[in-house]
Protein backbone atom coordinates (compact mmCIF):
# COMPACT_ATOMS: atom_id res chain seq x y z
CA UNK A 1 18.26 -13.24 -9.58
CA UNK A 2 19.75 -11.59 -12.80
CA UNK A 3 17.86 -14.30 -15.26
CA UNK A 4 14.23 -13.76 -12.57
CA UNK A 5 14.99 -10.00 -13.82
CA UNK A 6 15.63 -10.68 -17.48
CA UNK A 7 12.33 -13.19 -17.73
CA UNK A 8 10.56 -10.25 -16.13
CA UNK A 9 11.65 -7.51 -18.36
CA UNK A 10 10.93 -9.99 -21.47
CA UNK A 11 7.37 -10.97 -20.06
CA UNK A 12 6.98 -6.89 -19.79
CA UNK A 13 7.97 -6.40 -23.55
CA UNK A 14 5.93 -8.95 -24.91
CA UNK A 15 2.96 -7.70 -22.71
CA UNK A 16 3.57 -4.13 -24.83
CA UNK A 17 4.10 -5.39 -28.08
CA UNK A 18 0.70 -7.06 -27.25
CA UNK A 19 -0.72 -3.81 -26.21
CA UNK A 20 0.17 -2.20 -29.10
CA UNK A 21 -0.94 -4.84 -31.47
CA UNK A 22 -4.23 -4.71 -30.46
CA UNK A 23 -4.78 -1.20 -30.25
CA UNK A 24 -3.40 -1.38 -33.89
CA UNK A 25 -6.32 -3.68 -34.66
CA UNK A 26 -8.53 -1.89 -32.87
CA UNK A 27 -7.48 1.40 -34.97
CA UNK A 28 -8.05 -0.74 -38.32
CA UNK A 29 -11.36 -1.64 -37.36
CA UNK A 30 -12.79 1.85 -36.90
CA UNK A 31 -10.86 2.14 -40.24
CA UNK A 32 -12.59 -0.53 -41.91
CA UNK A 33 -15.89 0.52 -40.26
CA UNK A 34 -15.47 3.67 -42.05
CA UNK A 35 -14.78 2.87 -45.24
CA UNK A 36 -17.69 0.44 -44.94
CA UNK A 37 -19.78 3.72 -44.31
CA UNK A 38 -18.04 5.46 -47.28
CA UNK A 39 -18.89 2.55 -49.40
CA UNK A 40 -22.69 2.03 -48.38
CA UNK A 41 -23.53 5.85 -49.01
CA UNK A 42 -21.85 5.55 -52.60
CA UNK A 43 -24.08 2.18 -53.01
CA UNK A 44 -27.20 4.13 -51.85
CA UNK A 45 -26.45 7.07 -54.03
CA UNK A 46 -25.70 5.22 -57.24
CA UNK A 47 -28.51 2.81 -56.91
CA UNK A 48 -30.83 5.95 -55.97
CA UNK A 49 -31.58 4.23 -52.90
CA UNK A 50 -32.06 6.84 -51.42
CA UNK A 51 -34.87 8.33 -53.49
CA UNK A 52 -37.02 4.64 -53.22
CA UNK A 53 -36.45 5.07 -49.52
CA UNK A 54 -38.28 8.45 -49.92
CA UNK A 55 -40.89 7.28 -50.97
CA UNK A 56 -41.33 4.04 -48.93
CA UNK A 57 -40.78 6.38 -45.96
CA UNK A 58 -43.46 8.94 -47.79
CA UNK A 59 -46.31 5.88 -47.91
CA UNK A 60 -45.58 4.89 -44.13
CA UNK A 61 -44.94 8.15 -42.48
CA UNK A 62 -48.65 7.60 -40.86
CA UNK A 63 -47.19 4.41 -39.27
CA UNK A 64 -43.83 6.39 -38.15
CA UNK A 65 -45.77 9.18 -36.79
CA UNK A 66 -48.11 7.00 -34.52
CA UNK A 67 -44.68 4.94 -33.16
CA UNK A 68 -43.08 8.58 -32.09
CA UNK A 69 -46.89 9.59 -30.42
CA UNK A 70 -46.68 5.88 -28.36
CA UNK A 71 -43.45 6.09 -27.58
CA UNK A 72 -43.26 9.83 -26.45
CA UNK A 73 -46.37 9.27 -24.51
CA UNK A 74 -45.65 5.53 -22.94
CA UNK A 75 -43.94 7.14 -19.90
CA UNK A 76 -47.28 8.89 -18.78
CA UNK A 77 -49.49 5.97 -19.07
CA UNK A 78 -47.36 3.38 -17.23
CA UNK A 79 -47.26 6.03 -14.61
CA UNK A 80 -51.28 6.25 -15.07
CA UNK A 81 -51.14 2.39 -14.83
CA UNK A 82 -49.38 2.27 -12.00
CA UNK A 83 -52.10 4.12 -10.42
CA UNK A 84 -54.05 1.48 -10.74
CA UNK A 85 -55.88 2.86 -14.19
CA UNK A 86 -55.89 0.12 -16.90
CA UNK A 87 -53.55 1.02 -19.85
CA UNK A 88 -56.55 1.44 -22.47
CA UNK A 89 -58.16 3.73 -20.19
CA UNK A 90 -54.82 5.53 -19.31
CA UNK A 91 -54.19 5.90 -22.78
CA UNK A 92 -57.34 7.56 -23.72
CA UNK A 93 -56.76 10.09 -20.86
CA UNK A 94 -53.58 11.25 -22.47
CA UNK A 95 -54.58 11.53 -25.78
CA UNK A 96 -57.71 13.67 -24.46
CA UNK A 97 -55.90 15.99 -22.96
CA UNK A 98 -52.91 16.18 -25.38
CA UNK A 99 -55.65 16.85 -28.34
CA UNK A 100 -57.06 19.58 -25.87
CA UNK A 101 -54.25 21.25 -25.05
CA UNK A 102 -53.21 20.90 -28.64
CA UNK A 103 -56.67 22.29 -29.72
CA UNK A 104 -56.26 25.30 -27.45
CA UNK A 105 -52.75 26.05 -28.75
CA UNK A 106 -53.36 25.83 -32.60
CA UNK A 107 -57.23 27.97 -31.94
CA UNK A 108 -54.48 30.51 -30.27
CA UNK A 109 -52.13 30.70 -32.84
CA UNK A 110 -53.25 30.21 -35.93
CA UNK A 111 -55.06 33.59 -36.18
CA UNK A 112 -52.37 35.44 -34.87
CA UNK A 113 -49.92 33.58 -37.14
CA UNK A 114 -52.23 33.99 -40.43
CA UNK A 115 -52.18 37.64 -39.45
CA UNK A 116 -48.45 38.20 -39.21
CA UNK A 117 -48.00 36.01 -42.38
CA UNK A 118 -50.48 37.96 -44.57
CA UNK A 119 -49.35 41.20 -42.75
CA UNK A 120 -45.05 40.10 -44.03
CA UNK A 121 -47.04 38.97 -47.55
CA UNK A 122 -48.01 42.76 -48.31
CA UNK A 123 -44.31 44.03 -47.13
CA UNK A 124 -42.72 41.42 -49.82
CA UNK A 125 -42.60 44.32 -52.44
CA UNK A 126 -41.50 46.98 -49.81
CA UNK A 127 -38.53 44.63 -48.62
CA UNK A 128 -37.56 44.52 -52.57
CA UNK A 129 -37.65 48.53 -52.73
CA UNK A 130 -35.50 48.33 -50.02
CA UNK A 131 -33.36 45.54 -51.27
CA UNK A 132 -32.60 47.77 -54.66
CA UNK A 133 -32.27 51.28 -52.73
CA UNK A 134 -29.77 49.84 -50.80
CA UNK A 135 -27.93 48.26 -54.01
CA UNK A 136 -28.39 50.88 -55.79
CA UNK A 137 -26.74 53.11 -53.13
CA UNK A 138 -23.41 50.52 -52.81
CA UNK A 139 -23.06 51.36 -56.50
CA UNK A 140 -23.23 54.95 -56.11
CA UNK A 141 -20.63 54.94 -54.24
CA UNK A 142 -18.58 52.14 -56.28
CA UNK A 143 -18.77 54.76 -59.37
CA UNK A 144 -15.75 57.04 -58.15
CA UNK A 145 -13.45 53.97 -58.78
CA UNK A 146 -11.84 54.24 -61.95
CA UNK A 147 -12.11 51.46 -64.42
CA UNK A 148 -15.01 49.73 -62.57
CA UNK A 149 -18.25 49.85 -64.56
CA UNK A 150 -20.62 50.71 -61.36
CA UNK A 151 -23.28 51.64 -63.61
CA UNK A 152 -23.64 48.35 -66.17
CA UNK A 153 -22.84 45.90 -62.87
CA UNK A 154 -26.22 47.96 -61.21
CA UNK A 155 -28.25 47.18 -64.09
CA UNK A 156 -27.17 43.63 -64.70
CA UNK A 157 -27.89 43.01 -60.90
CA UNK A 158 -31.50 44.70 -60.94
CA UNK A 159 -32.00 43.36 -64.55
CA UNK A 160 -31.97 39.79 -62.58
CA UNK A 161 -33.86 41.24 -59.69
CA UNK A 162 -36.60 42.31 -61.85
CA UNK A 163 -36.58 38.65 -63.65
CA UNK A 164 -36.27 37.08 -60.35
CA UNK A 165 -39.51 39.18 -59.28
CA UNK A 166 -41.43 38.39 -62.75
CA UNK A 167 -40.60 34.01 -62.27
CA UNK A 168 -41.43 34.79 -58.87
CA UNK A 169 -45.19 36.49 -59.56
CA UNK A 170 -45.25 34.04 -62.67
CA UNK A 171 -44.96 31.09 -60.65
CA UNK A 172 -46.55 32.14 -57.37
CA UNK A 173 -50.17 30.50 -58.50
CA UNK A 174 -48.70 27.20 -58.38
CA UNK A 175 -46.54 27.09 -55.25
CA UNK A 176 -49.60 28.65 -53.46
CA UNK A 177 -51.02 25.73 -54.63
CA UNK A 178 -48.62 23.23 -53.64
CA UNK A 179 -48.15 24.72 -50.25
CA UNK A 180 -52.08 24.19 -49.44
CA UNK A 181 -51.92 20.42 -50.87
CA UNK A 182 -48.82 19.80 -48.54
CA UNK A 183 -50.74 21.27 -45.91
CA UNK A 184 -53.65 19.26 -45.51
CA UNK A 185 -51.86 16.14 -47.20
CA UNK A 186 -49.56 17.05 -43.72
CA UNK A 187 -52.41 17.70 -41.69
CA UNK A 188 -54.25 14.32 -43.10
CA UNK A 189 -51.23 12.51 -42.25
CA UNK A 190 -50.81 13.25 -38.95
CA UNK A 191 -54.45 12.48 -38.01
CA UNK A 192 -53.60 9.29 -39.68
CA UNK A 193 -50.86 9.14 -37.26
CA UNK A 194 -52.35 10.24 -34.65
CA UNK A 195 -55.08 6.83 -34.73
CA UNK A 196 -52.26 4.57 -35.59
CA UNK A 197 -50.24 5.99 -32.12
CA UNK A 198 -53.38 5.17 -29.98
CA UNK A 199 -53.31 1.90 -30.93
CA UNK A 200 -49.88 1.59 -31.28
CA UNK A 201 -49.78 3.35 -27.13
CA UNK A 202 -52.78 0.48 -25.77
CA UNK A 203 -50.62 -2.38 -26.59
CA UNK A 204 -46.78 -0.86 -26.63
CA UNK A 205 -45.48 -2.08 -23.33
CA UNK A 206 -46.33 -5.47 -24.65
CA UNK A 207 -44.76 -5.58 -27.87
CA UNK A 208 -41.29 -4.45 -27.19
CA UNK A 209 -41.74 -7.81 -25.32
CA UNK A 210 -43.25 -10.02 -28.17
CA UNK A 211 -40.32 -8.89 -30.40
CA UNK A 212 -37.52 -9.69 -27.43
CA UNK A 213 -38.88 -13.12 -26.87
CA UNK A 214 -39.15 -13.82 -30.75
CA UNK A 215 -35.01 -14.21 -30.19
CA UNK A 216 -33.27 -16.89 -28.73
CA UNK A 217 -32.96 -16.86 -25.25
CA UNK A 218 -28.98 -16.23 -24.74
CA UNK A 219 -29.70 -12.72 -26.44
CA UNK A 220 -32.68 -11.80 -24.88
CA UNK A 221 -31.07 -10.15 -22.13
CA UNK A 222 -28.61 -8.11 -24.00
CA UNK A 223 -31.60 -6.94 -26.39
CA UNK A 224 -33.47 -5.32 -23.26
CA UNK A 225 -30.56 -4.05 -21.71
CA UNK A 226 -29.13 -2.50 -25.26
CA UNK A 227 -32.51 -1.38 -26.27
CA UNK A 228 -33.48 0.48 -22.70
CA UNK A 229 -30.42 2.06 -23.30
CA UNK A 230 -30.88 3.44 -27.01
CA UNK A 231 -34.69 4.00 -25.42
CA UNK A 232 -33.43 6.25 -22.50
CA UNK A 233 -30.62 8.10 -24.70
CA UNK A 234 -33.40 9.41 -27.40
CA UNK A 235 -35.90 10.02 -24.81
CA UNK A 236 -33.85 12.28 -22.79
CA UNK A 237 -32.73 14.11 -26.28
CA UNK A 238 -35.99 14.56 -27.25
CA UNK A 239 -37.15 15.95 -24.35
CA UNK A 240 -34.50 18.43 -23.41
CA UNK A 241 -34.77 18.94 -27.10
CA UNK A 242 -38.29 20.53 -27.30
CA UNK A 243 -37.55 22.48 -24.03
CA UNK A 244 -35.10 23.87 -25.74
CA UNK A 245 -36.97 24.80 -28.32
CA UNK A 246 -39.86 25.93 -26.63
CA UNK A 247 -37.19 28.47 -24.63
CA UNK A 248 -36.17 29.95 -28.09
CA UNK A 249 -39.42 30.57 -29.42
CA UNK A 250 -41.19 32.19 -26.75
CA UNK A 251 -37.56 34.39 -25.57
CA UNK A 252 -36.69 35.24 -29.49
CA UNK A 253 -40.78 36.31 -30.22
CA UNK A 254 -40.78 38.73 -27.18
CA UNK A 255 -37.64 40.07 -28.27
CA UNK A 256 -39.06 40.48 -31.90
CA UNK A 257 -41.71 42.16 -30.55
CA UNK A 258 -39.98 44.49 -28.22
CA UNK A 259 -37.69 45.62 -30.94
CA UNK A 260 -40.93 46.06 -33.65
CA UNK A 261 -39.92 43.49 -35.86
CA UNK A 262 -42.57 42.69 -38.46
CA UNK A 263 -44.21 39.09 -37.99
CA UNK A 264 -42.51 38.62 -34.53
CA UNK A 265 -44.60 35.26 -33.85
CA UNK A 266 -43.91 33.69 -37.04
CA UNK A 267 -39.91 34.12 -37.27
CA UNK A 268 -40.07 33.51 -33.48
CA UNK A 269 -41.52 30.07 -34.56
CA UNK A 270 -39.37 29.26 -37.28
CA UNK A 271 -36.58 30.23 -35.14
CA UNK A 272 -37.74 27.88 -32.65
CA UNK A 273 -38.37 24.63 -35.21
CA UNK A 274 -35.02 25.23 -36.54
CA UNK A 275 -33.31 25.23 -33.14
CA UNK A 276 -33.88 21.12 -33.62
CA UNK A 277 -30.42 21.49 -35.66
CA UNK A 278 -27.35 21.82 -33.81
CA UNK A 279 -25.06 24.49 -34.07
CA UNK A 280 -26.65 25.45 -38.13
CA UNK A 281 -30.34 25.86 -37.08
CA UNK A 282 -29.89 28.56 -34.77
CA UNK A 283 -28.17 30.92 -38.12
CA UNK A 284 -30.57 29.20 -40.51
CA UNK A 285 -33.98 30.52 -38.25
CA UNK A 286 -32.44 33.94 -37.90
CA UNK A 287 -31.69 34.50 -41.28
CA UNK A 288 -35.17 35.86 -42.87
CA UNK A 289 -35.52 38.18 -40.09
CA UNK A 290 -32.85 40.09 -40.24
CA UNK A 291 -33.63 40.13 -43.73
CA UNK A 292 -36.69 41.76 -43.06
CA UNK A 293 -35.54 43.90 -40.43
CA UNK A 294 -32.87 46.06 -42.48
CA UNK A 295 -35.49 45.74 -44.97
CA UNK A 296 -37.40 47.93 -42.48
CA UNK A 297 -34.73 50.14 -41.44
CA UNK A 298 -31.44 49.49 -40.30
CA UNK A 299 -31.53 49.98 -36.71
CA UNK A 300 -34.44 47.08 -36.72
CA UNK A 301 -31.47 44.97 -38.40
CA UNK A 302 -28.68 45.54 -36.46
CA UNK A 303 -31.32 45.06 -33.81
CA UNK A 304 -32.30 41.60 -35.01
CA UNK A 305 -28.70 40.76 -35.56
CA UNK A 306 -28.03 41.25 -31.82
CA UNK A 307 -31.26 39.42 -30.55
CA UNK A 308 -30.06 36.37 -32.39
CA UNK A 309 -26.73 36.45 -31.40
CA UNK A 310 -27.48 37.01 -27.41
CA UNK A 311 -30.48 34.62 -27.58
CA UNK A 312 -28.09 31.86 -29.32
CA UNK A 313 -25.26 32.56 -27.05
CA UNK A 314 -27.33 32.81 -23.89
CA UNK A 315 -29.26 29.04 -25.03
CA UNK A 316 -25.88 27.59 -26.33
CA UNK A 317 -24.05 28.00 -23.23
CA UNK A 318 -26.52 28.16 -20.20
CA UNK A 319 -29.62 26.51 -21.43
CA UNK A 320 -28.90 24.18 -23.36
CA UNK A 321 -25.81 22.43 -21.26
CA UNK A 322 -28.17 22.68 -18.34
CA UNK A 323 -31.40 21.33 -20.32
CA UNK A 324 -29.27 18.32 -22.01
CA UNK A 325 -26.72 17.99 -18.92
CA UNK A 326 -28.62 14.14 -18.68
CA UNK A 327 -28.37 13.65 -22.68
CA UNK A 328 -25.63 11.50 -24.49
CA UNK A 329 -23.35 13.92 -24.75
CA UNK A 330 -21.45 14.26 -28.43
CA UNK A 331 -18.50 15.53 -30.09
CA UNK A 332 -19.00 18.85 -31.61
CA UNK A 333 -16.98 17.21 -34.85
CA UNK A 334 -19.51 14.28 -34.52
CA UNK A 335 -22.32 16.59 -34.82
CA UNK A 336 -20.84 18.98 -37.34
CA UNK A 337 -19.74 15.71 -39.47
CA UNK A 338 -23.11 14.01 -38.83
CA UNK A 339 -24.97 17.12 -40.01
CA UNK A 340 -23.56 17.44 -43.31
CA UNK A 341 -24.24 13.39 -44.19
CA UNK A 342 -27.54 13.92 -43.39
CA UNK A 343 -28.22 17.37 -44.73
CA UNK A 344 -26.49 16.29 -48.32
CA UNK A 345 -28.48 13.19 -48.30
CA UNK A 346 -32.27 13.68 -46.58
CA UNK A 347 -31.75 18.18 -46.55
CA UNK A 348 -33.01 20.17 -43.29
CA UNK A 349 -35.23 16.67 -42.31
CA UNK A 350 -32.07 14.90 -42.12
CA UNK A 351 -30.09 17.78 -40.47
CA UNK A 352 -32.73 17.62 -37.67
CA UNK A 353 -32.39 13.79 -37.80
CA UNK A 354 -29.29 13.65 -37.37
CA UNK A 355 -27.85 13.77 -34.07
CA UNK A 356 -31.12 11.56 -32.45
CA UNK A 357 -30.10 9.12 -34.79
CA UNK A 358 -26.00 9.35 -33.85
CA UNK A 359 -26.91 9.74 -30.35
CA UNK A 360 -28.58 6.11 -31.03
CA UNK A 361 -25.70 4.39 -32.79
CA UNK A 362 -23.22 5.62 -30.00
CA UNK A 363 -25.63 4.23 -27.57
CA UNK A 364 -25.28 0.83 -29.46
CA UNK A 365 -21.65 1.29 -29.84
CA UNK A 366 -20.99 2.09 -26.13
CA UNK A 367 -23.01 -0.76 -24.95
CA UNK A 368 -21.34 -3.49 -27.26
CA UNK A 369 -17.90 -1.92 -26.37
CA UNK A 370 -19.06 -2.25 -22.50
CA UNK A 371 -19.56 -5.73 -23.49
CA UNK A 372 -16.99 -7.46 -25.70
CA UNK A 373 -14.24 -4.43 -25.47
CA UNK A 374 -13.71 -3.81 -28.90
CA UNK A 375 -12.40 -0.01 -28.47
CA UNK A 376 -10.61 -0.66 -25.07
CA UNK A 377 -7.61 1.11 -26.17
């Protein structure tokens, strides 16, 4: 009985020191992944990969745009389809009515938006009164303190206000310029797009298909399965994504409004774009106005301040868990981490881009380690 006992409690050890071994592996993998990582974004930034990706992405962006229109609208016209309406068909009705109701929105807006933006144009020199009043004012009060020259710090800071406002005027001309050419380049691009998606939407059931069978057969399966489940993971962001957004705008303009914040619609807008960024874009959309409203007075500010922050604390933690509750769910480290890769690399695109596209890689990685149980620790 004594050496059963002894041949069980050695079976038991070696069983551990197994254990452990492989978890040790397992730990130097996700080591070696990263440095991997580390080593790629070094090779893209010293080869300037980064900037010929640019501009590959730049030429193509057309072809990108009409991939996101067919995919976000595929859903509808297999339901359509399973109506019995034929797929061409179905896709035309969508793309009728989402022109329409896009139509509608953008003949709704745009006046009221080119009104608020030439109305905060003409308060531009009023905000920089108020800018150097208020400056001027800190330094008043600075000058009691002896051995603190309040008076030559005042005029070096509105020396570079004043050359700040003169490059400003000086090069206004051209970035009016440049705005209007990335406008309708944007606008042209998107139309592009938008041809290239209904194309893309008639045949797009079928050629997820043509690609899977273009494999062998043994890894034909896993391809659906692993690609319906990066599919349904970016679907569901997206789409609790511009909910979410939608929320913000319309809550933060009426509350722009009600407080008499100038150009409520527009910085409700921006703060709704910029509500795409997790955790940042929330700050980064609320920013300008509260510039604007202490440049008004300060109760508008302090007023502004608090909209943001009860708007942004009312969306983080009741609208947005209950929006997203069916999303891949993700480490705030992940997302902080993920957000400045992307931002350092690709700027606000890539901080937008950047948890869709993490939310997809964990989706991969959950699926192969599902499969093969690499991180079964």
């Amino acid at each position: 009985m004594k050496k059963i006992d002894n041949e069980k409690i050695d079976i038991s050890k070696v069983n551990d020191s197994v254990n452990l071994l492989n978890k040790i592996l397992r730990i130097l993998y996700i080591l070696v992944a990263l440095v991997g990582t580390y080593f790629i974004i070094k090779l893209f930034k010293e080869l300037e990969i980064k900037n010929i990706f640019l501009v590959v992405l730049k030429t193509i962006a057309p072809v990108f745009i009409g991939l996101f229109i067919a995919w976000l609208f595929d859903p509808v016209v297999k339901y359509l389809k399973r109506k019995g309406i034929k797929r061409g068909f179905g896709a035309l009705i969508v793309y009728i009515v989402f022109i329409g109701l896009l139509v509608l929105i953008l003949s709704a807006l745009i006046p009221t938006l080119t009104e608020q933006i030439n109305e905060f144009a003409k308060t531009i020199p009023s905000i920089f009164d108020s800018i150097k009043s208020w400056i001027e004012g800190i330094f008043d009060n600075l000058k009691s303190i002896k051995g603190f020259d309040a008076v030559g710090m005042k005029n070096d800071v509105f020396l570079k206000i004043e050359t700040y406002g003169i490059e400003l005027t000086k090069s206004l001309p051209t970035i009016t310029v440049s705005l209007v050419k990335a406008f309708f380049s944007g606008i042209g691009t998107f139309i592009i797009g938008l041809i290239i998606g209904f194309y893309f939407l008639i045949g797009f059931d079928n050629a997820g298909e043509l690609i899977v069978t273009l494999l062998p057969k043994k890894m034909q399966k896993d391809t659906r399965d692993l690609a319906n489940e990066v599919n349904s993971s970016l679907r569901k962001f997206v789409n609790g994504a511009l909910i979410d957004s939608t929320f913000v705008f319309i809550i933060t303009s009426i509350a722009f409004f009600a407080i008499g914040l100038k150009a409520p619609l527009l910085f409700g807008l921006f703060c709704g774009l910029t509500n795409i960024i997790p955790y940042a874009g929330p700050y980064i959309g609320g920013v300008p106005a509260v510039i604007v409203g202490f440049s008004q007075n300060p109760v508008t500010g302090i007023l502004t301040l608090i909209v943001i922050f009860v708007i942004q604390f009312l969306e983080g933690n009741f609208m947005q868990p209950l929006i997203m509750s069916k999303t891949t769910r993700l480490h705030p480290v992940t997302i902080i981490t993920g957000l400045l890769i992307f931002g350092h690399f690709f700027g606000i695109l890539g901080m937008a881009l950047s948890t869709p596209v993490i939310a997809a890689v964990k989706a991969i990685c959950v699926f192969f380690n599902e499969k093969y149980e690499i991180l079964k620790i």
